[in-house]
N, C-alpha and C. Protein backbone atom coordinates (compact mmCIF):
# COMPACT_ATOMS: atom_id res chain seq x y z
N UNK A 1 7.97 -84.43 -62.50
CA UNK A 1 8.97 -85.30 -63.06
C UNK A 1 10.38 -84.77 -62.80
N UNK A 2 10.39 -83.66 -62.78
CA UNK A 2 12.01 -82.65 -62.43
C UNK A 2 12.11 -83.58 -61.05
N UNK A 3 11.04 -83.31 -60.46
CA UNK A 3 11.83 -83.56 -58.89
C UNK A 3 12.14 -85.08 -59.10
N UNK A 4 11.35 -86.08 -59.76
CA UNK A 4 11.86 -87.53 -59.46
C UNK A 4 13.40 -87.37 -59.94
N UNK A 5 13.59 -86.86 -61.04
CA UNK A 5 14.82 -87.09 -61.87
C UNK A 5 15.99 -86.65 -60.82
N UNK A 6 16.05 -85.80 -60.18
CA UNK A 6 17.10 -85.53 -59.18
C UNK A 6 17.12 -86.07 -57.74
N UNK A 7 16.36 -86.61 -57.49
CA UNK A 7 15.85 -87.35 -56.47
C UNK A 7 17.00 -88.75 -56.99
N UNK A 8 16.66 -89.12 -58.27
CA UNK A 8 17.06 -90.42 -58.77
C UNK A 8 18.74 -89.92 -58.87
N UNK A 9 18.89 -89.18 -58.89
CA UNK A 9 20.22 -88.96 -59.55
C UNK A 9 21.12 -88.86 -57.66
N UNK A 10 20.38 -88.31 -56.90
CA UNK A 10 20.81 -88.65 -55.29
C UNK A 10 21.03 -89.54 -54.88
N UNK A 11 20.12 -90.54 -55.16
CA UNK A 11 20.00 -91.85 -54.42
C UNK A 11 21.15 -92.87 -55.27
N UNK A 12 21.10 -92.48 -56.79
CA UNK A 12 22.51 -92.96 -57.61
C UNK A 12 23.82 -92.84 -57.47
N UNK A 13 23.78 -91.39 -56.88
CA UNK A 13 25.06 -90.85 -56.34
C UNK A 13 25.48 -91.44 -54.83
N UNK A 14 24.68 -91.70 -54.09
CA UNK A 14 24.53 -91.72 -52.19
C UNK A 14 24.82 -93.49 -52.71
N UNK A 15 24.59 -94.21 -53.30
CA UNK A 15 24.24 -95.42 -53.86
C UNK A 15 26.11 -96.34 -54.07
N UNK A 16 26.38 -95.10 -55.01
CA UNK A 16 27.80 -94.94 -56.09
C UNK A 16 29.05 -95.29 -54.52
N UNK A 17 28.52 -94.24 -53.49
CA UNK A 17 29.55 -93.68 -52.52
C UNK A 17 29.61 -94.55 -51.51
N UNK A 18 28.61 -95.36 -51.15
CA UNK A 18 28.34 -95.93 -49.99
C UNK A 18 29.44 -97.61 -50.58
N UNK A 19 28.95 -97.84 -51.85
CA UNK A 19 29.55 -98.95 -52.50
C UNK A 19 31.17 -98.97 -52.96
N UNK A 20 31.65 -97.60 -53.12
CA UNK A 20 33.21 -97.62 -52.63
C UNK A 20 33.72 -97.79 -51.53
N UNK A 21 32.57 -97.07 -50.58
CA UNK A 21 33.09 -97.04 -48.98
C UNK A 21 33.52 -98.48 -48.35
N UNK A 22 32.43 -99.42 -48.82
CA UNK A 22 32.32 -100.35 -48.69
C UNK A 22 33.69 -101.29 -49.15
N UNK A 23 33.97 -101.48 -50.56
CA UNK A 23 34.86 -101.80 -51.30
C UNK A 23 36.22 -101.38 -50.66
N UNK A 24 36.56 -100.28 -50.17
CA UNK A 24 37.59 -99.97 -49.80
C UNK A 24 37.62 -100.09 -48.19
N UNK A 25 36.84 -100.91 -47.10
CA UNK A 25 37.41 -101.46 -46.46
C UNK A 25 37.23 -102.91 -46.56
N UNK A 26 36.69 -103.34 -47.78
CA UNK A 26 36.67 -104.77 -47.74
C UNK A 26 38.19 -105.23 -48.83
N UNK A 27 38.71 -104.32 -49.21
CA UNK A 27 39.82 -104.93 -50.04
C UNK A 27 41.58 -105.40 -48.93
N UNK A 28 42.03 -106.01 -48.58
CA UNK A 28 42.99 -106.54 -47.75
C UNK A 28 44.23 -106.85 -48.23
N UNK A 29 44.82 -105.79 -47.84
CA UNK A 29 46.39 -105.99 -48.65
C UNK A 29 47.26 -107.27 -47.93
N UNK A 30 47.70 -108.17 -48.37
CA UNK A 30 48.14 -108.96 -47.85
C UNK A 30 50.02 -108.26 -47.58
N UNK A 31 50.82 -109.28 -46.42
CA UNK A 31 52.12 -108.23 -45.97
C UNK A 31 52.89 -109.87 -46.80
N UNK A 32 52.79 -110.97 -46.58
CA UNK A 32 53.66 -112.40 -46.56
C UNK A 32 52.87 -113.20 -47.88
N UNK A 33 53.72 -113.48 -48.33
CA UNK A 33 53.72 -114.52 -49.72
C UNK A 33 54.43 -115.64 -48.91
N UNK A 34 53.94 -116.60 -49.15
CA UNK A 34 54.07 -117.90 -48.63
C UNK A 34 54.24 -119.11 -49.58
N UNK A 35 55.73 -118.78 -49.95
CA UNK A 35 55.87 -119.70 -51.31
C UNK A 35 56.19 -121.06 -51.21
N UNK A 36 55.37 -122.31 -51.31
CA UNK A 36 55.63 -123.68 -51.08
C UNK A 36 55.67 -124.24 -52.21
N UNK A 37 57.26 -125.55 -51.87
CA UNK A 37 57.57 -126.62 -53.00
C UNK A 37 58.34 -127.40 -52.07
N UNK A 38 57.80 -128.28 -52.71
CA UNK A 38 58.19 -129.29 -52.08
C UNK A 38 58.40 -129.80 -50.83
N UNK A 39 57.31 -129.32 -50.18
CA UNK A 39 57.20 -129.61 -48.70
C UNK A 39 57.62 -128.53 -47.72
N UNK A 40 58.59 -127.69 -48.74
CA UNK A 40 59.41 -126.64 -47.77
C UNK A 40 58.13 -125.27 -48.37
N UNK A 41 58.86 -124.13 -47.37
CA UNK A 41 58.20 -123.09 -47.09
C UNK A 41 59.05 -122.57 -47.26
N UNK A 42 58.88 -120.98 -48.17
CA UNK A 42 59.52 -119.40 -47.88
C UNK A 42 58.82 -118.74 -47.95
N UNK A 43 59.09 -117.99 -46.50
CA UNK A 43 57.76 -116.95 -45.94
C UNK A 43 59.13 -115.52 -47.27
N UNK A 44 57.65 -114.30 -47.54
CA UNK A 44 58.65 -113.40 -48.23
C UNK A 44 57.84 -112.47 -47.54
N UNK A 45 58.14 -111.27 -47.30
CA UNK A 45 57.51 -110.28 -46.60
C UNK A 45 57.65 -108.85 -48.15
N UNK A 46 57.03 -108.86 -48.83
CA UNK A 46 56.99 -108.46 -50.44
C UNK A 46 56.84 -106.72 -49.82
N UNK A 47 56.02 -106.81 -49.07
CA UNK A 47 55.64 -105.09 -48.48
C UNK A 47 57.30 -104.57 -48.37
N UNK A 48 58.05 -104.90 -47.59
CA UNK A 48 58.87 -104.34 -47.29
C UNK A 48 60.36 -104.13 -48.46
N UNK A 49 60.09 -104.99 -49.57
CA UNK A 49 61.21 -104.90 -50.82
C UNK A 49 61.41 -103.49 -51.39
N UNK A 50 62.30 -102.98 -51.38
CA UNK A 50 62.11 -101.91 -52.46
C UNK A 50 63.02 -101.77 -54.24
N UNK A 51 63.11 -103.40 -54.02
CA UNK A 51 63.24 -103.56 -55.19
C UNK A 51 62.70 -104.98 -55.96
N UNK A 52 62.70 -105.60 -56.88
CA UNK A 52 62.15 -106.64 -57.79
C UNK A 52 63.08 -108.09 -57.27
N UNK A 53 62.98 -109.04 -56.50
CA UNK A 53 63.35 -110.11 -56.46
C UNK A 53 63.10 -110.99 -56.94
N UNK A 54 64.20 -112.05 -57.16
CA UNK A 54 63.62 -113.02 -57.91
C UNK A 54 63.58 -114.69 -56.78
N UNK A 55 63.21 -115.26 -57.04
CA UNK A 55 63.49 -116.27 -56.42
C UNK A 55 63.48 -117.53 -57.40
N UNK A 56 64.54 -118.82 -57.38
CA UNK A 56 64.42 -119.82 -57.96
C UNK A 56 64.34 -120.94 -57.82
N UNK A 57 63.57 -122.00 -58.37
CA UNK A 57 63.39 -123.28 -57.75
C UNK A 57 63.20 -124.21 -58.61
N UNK A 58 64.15 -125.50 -58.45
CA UNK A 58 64.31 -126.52 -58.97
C UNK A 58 63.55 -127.59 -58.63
N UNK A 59 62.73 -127.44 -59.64
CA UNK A 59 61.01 -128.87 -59.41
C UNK A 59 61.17 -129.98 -60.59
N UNK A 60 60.90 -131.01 -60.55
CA UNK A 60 60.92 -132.22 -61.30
C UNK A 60 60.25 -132.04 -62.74
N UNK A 61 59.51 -130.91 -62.80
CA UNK A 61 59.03 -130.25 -63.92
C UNK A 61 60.17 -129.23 -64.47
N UNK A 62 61.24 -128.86 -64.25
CA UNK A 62 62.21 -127.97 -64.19
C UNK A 62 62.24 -126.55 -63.45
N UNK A 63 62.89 -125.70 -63.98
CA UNK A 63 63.19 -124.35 -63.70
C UNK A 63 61.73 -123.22 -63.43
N UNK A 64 61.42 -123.02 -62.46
CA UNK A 64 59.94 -122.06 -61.69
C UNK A 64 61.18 -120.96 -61.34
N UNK A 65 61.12 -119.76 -61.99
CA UNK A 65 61.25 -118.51 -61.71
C UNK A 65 59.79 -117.54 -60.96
N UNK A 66 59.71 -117.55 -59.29
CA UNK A 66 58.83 -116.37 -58.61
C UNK A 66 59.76 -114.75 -58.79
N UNK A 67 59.22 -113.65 -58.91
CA UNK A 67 59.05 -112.85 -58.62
C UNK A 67 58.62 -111.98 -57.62
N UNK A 68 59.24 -110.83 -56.93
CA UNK A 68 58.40 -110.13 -55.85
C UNK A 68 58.69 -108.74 -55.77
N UNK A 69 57.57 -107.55 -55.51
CA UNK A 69 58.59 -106.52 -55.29
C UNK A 69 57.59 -106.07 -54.16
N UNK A 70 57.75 -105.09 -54.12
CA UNK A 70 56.87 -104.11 -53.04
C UNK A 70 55.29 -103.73 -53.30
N UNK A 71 54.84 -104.40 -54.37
CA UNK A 71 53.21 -104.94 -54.66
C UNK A 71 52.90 -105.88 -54.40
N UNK A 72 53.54 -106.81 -54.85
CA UNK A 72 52.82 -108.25 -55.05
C UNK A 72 53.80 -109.38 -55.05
N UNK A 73 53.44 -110.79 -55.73
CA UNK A 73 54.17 -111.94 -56.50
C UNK A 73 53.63 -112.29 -57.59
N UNK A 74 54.75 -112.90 -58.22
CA UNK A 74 54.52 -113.31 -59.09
C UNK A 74 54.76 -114.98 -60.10
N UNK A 75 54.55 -115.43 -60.54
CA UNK A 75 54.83 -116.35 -61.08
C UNK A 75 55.73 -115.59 -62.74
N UNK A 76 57.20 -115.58 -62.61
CA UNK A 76 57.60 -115.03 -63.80
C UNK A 76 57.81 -115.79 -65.14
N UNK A 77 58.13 -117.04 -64.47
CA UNK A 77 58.32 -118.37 -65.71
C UNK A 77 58.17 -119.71 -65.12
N UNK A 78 58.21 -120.37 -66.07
CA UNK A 78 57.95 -121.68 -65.81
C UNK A 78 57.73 -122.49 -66.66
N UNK A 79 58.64 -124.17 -66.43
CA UNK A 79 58.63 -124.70 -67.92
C UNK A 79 57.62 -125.47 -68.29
N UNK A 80 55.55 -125.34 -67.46
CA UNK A 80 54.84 -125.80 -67.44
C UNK A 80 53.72 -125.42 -69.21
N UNK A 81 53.47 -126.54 -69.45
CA UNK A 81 52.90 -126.26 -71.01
C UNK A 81 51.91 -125.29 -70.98
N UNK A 82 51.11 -125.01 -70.26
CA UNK A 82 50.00 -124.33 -70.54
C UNK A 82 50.18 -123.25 -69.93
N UNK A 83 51.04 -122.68 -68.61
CA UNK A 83 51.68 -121.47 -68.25
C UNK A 83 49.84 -120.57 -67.74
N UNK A 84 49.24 -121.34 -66.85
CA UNK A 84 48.39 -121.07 -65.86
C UNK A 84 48.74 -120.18 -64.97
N UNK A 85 49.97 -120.28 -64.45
CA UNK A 85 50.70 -119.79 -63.40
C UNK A 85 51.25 -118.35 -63.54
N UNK A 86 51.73 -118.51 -64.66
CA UNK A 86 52.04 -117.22 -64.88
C UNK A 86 51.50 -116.48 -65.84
N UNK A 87 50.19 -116.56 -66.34
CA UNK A 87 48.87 -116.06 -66.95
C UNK A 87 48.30 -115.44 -65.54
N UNK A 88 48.08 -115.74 -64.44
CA UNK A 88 47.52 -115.67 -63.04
C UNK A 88 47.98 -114.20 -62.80
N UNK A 89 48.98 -113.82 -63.02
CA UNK A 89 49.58 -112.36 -63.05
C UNK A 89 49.99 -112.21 -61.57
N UNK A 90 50.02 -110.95 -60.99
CA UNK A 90 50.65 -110.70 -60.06
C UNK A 90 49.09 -110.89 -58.50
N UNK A 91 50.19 -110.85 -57.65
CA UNK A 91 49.13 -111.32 -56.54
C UNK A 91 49.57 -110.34 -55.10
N UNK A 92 48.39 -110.12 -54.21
CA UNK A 92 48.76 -109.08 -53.41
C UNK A 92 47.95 -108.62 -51.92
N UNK A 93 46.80 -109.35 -52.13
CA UNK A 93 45.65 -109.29 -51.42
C UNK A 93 45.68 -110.31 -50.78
N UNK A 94 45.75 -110.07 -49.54
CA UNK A 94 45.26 -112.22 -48.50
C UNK A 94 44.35 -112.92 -49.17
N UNK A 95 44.52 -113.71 -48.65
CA UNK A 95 44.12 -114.94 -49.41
C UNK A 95 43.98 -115.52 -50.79
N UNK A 96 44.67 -114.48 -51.63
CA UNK A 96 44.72 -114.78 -53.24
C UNK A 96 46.19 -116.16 -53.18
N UNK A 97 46.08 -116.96 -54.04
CA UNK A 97 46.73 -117.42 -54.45
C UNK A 97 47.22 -117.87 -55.77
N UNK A 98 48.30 -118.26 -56.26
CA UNK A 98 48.43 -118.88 -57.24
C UNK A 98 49.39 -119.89 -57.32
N UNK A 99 49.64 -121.56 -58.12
CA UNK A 99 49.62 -122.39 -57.95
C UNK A 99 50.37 -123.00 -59.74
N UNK A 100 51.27 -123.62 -59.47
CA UNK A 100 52.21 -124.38 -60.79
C UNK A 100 51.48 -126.01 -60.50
N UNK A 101 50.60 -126.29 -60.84
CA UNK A 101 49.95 -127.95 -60.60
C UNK A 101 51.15 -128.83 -61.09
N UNK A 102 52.01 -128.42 -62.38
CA UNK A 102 52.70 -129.56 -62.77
C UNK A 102 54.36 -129.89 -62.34
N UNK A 103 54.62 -128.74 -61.54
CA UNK A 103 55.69 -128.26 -61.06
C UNK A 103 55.76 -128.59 -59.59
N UNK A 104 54.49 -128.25 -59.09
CA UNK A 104 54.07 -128.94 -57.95
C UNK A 104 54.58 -127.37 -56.45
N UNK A 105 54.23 -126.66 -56.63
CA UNK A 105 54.67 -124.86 -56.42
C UNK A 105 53.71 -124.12 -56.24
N UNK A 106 53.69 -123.54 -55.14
CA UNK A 106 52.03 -122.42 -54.99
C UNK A 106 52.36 -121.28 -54.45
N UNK A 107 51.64 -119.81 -54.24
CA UNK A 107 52.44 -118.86 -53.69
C UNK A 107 50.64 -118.62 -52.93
N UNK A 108 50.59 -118.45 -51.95
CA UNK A 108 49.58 -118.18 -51.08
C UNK A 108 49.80 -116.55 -50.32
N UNK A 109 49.38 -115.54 -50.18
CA UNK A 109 49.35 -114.14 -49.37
C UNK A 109 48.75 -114.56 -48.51
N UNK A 110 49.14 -114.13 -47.37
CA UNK A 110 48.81 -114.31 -46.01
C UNK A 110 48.70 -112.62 -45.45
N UNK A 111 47.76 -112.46 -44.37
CA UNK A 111 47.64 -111.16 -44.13
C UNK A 111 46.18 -111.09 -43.39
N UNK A 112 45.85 -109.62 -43.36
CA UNK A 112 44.21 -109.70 -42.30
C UNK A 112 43.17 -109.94 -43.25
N UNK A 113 42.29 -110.63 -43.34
CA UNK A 113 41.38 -110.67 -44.62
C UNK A 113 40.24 -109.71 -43.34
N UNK A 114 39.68 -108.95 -43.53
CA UNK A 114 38.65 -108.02 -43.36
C UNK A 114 37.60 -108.69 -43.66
N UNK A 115 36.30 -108.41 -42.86
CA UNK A 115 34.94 -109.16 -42.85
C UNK A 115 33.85 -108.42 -43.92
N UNK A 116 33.40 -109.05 -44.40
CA UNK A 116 32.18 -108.10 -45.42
C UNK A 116 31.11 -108.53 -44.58
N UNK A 117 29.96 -107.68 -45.37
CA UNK A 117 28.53 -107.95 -45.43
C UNK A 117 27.44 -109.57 -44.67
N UNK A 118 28.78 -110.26 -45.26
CA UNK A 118 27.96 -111.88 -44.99
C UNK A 118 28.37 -112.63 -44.19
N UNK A 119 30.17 -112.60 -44.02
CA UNK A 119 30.33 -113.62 -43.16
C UNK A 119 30.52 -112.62 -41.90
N UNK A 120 30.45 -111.51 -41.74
CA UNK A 120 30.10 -110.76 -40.47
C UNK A 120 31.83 -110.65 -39.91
């Protein structure tokens, strides 16, 4: 029984390591936030800020305050009732997005999305 128990505790450990390895080349930092309203586009390149920007935009829903710094975006305010958008928190990884439905405003990361396991 000694030997199963460390045996088990190998294959837990070899198990543990292989599944970070994994994780850490499947996670994809996105470089461009791709903030759309109203038909228009602002590409933001967030990697390269080294400080907190804001950006502002006037939507038929009112006043959408984005956010950006050298992590991520953000949705900072917005005069939407239920505040989806900026519950969504900060964003940073390709292909994450987040989206003001009533404001009519989305911020999309663009970047290399890396292949996992399934879609090869």
């Amino acid at each position: 029984m000694k030997l199963s128990g460390k045996v088990d505790i190998i294959i837990i450990l070899v198990s543990l390591a292989a599944v970070l390895l994994v994780m850490s080349f499947t996670s994809s930092a996105g470089e461009t936030a791709v903030i759309t309203c109203g038909g228009e586009e602002l590409f933001v390149n967030f990697r390269e800020l080294t400080q907190e920007m804001h950006y502002t935009f006037e939507t038929g829903g009112g006043t959408v305050v984005i956010a950006a710094d050298g992590t991520g975006v953000w949705f900072e305010s917005s005069p939407c009732s239920d505040k989806i958008c900026v519950n969504t928190g900060k964003i940073s990884n390709a292909g994450e997005c987040a989206v003001c439905v009533p404001c009519g405003i989305s911020i999309y990361i663009e970047g290399k999305k890396s292949t996992d396991g399934m879609t090869g």
